[in-house]
PDB file of N, CA and C in Angstrom:
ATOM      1  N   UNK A   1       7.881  27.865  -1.492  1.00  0.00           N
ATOM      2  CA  UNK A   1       7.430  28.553  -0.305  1.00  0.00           C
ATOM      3  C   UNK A   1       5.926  28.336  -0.067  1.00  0.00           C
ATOM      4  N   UNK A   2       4.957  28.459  -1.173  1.00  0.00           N
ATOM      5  CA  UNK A   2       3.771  27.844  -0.774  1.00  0.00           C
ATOM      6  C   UNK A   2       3.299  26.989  -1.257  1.00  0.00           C
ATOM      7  N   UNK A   3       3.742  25.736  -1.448  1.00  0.00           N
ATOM      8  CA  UNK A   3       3.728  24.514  -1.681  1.00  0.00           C
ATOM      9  C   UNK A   3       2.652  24.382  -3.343  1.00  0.00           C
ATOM     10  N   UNK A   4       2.593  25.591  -4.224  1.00  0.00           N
ATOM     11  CA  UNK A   4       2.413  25.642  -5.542  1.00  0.00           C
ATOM     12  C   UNK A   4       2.844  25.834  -6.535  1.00  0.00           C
ATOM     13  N   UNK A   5       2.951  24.334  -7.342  1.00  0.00           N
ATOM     14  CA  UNK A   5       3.558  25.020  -8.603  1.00  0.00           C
ATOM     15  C   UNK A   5       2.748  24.600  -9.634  1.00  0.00           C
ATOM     16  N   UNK A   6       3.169  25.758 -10.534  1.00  0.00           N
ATOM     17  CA  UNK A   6       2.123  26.312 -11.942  1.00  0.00           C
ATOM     18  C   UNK A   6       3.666  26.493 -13.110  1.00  0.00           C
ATOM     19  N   UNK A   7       3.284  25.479 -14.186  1.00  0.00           N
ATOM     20  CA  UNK A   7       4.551  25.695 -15.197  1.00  0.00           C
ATOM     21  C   UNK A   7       3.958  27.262 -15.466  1.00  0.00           C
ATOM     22  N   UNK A   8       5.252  27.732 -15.908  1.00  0.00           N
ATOM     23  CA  UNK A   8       4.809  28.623 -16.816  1.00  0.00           C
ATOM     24  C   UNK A   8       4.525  28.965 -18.067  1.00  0.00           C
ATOM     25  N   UNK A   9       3.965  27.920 -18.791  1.00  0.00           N
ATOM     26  CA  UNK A   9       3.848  27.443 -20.257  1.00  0.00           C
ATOM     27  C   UNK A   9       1.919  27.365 -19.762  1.00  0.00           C
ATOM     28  N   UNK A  10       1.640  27.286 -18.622  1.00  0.00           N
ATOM     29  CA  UNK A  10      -0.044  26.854 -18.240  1.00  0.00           C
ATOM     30  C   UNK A  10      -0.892  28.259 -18.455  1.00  0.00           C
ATOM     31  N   UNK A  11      -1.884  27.941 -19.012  1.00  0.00           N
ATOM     32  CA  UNK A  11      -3.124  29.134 -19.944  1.00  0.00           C
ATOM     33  C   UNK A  11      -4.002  28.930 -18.624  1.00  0.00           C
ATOM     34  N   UNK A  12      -4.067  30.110 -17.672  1.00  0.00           N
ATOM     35  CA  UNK A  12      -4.836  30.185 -16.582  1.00  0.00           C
ATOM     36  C   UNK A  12      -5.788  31.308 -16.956  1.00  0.00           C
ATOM     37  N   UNK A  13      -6.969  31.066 -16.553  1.00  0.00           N
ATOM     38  CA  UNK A  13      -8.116  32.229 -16.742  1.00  0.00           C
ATOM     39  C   UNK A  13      -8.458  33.043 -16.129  1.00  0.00           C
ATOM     40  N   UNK A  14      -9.454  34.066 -15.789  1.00  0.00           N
ATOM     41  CA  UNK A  14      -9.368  35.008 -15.113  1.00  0.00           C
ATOM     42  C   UNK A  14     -10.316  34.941 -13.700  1.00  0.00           C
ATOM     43  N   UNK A  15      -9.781  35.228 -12.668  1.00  0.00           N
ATOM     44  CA  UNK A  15     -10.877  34.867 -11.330  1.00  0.00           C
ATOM     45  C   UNK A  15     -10.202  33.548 -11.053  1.00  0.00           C
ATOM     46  N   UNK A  16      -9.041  32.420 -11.487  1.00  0.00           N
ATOM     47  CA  UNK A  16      -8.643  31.520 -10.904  1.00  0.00           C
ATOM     48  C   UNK A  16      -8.105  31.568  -9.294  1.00  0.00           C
ATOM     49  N   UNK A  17      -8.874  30.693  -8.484  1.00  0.00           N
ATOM     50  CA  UNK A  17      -8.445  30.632  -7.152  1.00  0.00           C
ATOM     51  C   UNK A  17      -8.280  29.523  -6.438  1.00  0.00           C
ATOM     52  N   UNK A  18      -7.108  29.628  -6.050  1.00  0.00           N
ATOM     53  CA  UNK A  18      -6.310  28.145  -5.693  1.00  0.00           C
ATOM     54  C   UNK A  18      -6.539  28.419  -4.072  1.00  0.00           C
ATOM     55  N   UNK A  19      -7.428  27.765  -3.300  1.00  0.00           N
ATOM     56  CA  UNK A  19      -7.725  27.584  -1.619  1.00  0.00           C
ATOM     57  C   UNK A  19      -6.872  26.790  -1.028  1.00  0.00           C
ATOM     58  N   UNK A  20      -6.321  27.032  -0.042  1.00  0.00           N
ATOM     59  CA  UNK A  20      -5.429  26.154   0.522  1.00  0.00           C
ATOM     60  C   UNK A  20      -4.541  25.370  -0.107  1.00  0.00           C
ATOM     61  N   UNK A  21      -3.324  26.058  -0.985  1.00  0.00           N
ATOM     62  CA  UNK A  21      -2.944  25.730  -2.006  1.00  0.00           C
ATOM     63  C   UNK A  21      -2.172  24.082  -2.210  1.00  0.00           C
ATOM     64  N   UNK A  22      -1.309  24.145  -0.460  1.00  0.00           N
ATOM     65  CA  UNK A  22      -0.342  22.972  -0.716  1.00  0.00           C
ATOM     66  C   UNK A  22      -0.674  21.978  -1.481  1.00  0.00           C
ATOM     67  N   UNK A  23       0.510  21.155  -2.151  1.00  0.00           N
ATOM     68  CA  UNK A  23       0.434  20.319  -3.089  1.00  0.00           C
ATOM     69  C   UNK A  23      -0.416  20.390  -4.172  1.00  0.00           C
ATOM     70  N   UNK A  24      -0.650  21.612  -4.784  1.00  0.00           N
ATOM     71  CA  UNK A  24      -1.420  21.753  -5.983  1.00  0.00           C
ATOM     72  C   UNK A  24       0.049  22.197  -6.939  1.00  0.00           C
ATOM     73  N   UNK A  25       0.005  21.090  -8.143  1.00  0.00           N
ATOM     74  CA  UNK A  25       0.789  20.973  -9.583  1.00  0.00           C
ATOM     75  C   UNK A  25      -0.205  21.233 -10.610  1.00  0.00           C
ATOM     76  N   UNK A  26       0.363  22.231 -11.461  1.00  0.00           N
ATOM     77  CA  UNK A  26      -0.491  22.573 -12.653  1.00  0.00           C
ATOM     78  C   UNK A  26       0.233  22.379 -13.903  1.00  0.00           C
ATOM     79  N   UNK A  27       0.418  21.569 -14.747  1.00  0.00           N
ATOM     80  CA  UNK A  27       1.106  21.021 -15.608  1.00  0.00           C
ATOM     81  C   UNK A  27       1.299  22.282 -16.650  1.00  0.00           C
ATOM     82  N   UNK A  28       2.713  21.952 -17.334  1.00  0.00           N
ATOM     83  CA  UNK A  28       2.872  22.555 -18.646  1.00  0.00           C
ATOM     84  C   UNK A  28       1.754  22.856 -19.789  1.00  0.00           C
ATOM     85  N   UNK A  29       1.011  21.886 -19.758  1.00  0.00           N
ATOM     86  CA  UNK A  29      -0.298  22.046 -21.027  1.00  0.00           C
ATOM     87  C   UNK A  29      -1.452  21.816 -20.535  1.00  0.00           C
ATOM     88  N   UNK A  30      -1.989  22.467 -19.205  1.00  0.00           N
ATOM     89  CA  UNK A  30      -2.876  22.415 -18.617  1.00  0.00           C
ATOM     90  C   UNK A  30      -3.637  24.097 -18.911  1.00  0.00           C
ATOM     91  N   UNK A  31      -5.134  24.185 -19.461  1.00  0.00           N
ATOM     92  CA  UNK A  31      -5.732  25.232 -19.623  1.00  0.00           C
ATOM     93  C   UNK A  31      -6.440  25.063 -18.557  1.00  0.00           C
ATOM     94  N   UNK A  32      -6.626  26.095 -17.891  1.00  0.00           N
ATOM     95  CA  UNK A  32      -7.759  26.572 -16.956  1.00  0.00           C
ATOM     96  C   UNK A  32      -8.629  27.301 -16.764  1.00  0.00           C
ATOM     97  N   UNK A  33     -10.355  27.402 -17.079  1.00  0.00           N
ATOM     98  CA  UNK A  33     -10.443  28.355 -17.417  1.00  0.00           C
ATOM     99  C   UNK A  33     -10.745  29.388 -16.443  1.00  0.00           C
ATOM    100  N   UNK A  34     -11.924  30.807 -16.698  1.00  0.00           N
ATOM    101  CA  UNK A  34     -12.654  31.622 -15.666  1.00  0.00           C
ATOM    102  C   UNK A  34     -13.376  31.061 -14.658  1.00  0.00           C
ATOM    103  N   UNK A  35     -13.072  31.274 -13.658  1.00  0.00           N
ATOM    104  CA  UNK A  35     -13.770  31.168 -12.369  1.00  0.00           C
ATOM    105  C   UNK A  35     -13.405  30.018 -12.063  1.00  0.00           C
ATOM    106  N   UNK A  36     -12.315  29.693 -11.863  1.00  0.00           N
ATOM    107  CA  UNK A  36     -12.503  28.081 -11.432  1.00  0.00           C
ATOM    108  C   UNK A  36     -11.637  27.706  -9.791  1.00  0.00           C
ATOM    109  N   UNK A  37     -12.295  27.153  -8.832  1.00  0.00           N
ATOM    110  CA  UNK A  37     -11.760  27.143  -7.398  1.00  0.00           C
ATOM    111  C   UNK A  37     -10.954  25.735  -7.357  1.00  0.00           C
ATOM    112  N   UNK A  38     -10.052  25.840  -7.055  1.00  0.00           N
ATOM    113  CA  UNK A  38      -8.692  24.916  -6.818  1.00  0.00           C
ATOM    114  C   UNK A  38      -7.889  24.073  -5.788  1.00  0.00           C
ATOM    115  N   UNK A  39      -8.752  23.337  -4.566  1.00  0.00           N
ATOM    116  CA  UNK A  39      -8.646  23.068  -3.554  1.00  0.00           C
ATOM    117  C   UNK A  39      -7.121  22.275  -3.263  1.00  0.00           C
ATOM    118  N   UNK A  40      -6.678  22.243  -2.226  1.00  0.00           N
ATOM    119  CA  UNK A  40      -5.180  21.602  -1.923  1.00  0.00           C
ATOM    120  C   UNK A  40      -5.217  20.202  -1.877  1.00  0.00           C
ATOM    121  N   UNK A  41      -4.051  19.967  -2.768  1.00  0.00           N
ATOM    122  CA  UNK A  41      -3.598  18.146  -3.174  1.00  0.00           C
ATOM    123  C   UNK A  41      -4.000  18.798  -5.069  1.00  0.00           C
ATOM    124  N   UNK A  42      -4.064  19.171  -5.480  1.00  0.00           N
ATOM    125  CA  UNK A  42      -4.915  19.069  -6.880  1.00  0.00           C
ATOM    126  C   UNK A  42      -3.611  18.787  -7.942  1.00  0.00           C
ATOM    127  N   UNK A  43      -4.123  17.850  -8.539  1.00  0.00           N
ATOM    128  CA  UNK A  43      -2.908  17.822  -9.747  1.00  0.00           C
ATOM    129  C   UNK A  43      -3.362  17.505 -10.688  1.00  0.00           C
ATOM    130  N   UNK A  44      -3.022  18.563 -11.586  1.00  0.00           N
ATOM    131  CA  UNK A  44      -3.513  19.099 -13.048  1.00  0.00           C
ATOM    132  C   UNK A  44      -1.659  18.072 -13.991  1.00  0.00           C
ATOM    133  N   UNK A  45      -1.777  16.893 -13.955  1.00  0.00           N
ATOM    134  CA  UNK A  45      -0.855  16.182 -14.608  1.00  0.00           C
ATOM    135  C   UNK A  45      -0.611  15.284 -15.232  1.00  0.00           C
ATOM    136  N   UNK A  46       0.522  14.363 -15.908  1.00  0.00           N
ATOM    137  CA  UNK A  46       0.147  13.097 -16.088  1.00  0.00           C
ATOM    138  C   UNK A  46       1.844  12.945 -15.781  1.00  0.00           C
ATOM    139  N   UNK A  47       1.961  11.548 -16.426  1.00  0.00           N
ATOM    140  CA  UNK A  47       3.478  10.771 -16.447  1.00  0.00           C
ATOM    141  C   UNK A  47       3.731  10.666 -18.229  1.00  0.00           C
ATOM    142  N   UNK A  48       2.783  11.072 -18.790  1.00  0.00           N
ATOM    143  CA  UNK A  48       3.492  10.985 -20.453  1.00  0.00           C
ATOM    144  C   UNK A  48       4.400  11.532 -20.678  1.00  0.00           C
ATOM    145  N   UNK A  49       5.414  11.241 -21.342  1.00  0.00           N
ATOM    146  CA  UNK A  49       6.568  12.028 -21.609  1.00  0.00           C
ATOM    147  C   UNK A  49       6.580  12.646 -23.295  1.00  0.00           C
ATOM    148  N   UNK A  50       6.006  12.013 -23.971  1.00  0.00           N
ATOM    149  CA  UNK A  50       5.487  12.653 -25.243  1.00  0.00           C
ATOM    150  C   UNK A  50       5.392  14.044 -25.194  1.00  0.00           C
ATOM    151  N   UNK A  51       5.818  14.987 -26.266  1.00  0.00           N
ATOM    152  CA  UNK A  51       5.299  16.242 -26.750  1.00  0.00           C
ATOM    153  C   UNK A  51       3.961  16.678 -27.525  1.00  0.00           C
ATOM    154  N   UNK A  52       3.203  16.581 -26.203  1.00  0.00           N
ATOM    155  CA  UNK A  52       1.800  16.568 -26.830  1.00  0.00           C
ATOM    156  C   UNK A  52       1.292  17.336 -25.740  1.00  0.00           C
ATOM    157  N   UNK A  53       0.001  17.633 -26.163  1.00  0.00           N
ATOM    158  CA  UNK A  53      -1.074  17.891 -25.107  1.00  0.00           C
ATOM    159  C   UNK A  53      -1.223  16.841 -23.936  1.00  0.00           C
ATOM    160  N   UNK A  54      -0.511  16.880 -22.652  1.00  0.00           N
ATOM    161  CA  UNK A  54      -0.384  15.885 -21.615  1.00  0.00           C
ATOM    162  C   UNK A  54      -1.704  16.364 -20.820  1.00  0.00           C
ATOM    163  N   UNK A  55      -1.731  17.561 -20.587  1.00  0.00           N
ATOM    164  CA  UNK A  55      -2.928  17.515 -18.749  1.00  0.00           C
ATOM    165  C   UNK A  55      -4.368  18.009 -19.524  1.00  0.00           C
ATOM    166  N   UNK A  56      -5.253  18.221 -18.996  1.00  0.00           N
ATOM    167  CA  UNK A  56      -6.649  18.744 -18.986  1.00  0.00           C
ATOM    168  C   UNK A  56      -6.284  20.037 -19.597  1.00  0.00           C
ATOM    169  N   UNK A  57      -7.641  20.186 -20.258  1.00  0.00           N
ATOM    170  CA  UNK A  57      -8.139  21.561 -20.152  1.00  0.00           C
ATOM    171  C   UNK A  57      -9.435  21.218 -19.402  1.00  0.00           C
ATOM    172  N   UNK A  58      -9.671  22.694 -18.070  1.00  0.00           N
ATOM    173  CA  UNK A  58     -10.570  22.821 -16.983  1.00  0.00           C
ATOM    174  C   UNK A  58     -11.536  23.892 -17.823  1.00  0.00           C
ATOM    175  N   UNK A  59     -12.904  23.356 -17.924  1.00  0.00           N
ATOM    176  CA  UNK A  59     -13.808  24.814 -18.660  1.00  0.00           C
ATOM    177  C   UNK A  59     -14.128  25.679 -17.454  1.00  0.00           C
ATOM    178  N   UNK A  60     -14.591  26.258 -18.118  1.00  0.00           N
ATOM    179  CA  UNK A  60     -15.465  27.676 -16.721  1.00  0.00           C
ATOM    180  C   UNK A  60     -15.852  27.428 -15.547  1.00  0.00           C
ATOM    181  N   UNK A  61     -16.244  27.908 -14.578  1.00  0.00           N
ATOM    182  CA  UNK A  61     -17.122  27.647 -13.183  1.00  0.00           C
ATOM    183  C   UNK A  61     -16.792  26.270 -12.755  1.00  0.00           C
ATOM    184  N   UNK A  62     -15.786  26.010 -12.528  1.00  0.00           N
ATOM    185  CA  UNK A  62     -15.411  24.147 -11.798  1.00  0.00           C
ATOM    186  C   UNK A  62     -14.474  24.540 -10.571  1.00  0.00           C
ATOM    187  N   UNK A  63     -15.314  23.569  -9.616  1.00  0.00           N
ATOM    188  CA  UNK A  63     -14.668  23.482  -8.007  1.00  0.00           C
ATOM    189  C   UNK A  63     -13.707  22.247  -8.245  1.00  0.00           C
ATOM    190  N   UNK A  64     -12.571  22.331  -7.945  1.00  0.00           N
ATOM    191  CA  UNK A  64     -11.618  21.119  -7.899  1.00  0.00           C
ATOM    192  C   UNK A  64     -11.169  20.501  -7.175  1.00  0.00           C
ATOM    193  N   UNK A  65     -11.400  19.355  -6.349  1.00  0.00           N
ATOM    194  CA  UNK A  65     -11.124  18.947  -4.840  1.00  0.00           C
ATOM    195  C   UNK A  65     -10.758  17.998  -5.115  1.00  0.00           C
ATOM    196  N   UNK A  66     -10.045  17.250  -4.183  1.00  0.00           N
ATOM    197  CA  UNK A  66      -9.455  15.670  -4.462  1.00  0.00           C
ATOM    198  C   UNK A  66     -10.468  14.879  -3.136  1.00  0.00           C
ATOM    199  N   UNK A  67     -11.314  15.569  -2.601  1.00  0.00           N
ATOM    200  CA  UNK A  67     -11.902  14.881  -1.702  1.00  0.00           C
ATOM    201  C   UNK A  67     -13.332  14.828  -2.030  1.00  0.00           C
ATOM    202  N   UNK A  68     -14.004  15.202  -3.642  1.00  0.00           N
ATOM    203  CA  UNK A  68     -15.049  14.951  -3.888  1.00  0.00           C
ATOM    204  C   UNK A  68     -16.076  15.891  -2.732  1.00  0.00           C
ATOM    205  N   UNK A  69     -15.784  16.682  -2.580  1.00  0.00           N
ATOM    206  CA  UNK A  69     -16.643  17.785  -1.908  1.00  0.00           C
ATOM    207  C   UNK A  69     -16.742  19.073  -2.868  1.00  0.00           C
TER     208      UNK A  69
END
C-alpha cells in the first residue's frame, strides 16, 4: 500500500524517517541507525544469496537519496 518494504529481521533506530517513501527496500540484515532521513527509490540491498551479513549498516545522522542531494 505504500510502496515500503522493511524485512522484519531489519535493526531500525530511533527518529528513522523514510520521506516520500515509494520504492524504498530495507533488507533482512540491514542496521539503521538514529536519526537517519530515507528519501524514495532507496535500497538498503544486495543479490547475495549467502547467509551472511548481505546489506549495510547506516550509522547515525545520514540523509539517504538516490539522487545525490
Amino acid at each position: 500500500m505504500t510502496g515500503i518494504e522493511i524485512h522484519p529481521g531489519t535493526k531500525l533506530g530511533r527518529r528513522v524517517f523514510i520521506d516520500h517513501g515509494s520504492g524504498v527496500v530495507i533488507g533482512e540484515t540491514a542496521e539503521v541507525g538514529d536519526d537517519v532521513l530515507i528519501y524514495m527509490g532507496v535500497v538498503l540491498g544486495g543479490i547475495v544469496l549467502e547467509r551472511t551479513k548481505r546489506y549495510p549498516t547506516i550509522v547515525e545522522q545520514v540523509r539517504l537519496s538516490t539522487l545525490g542531494t
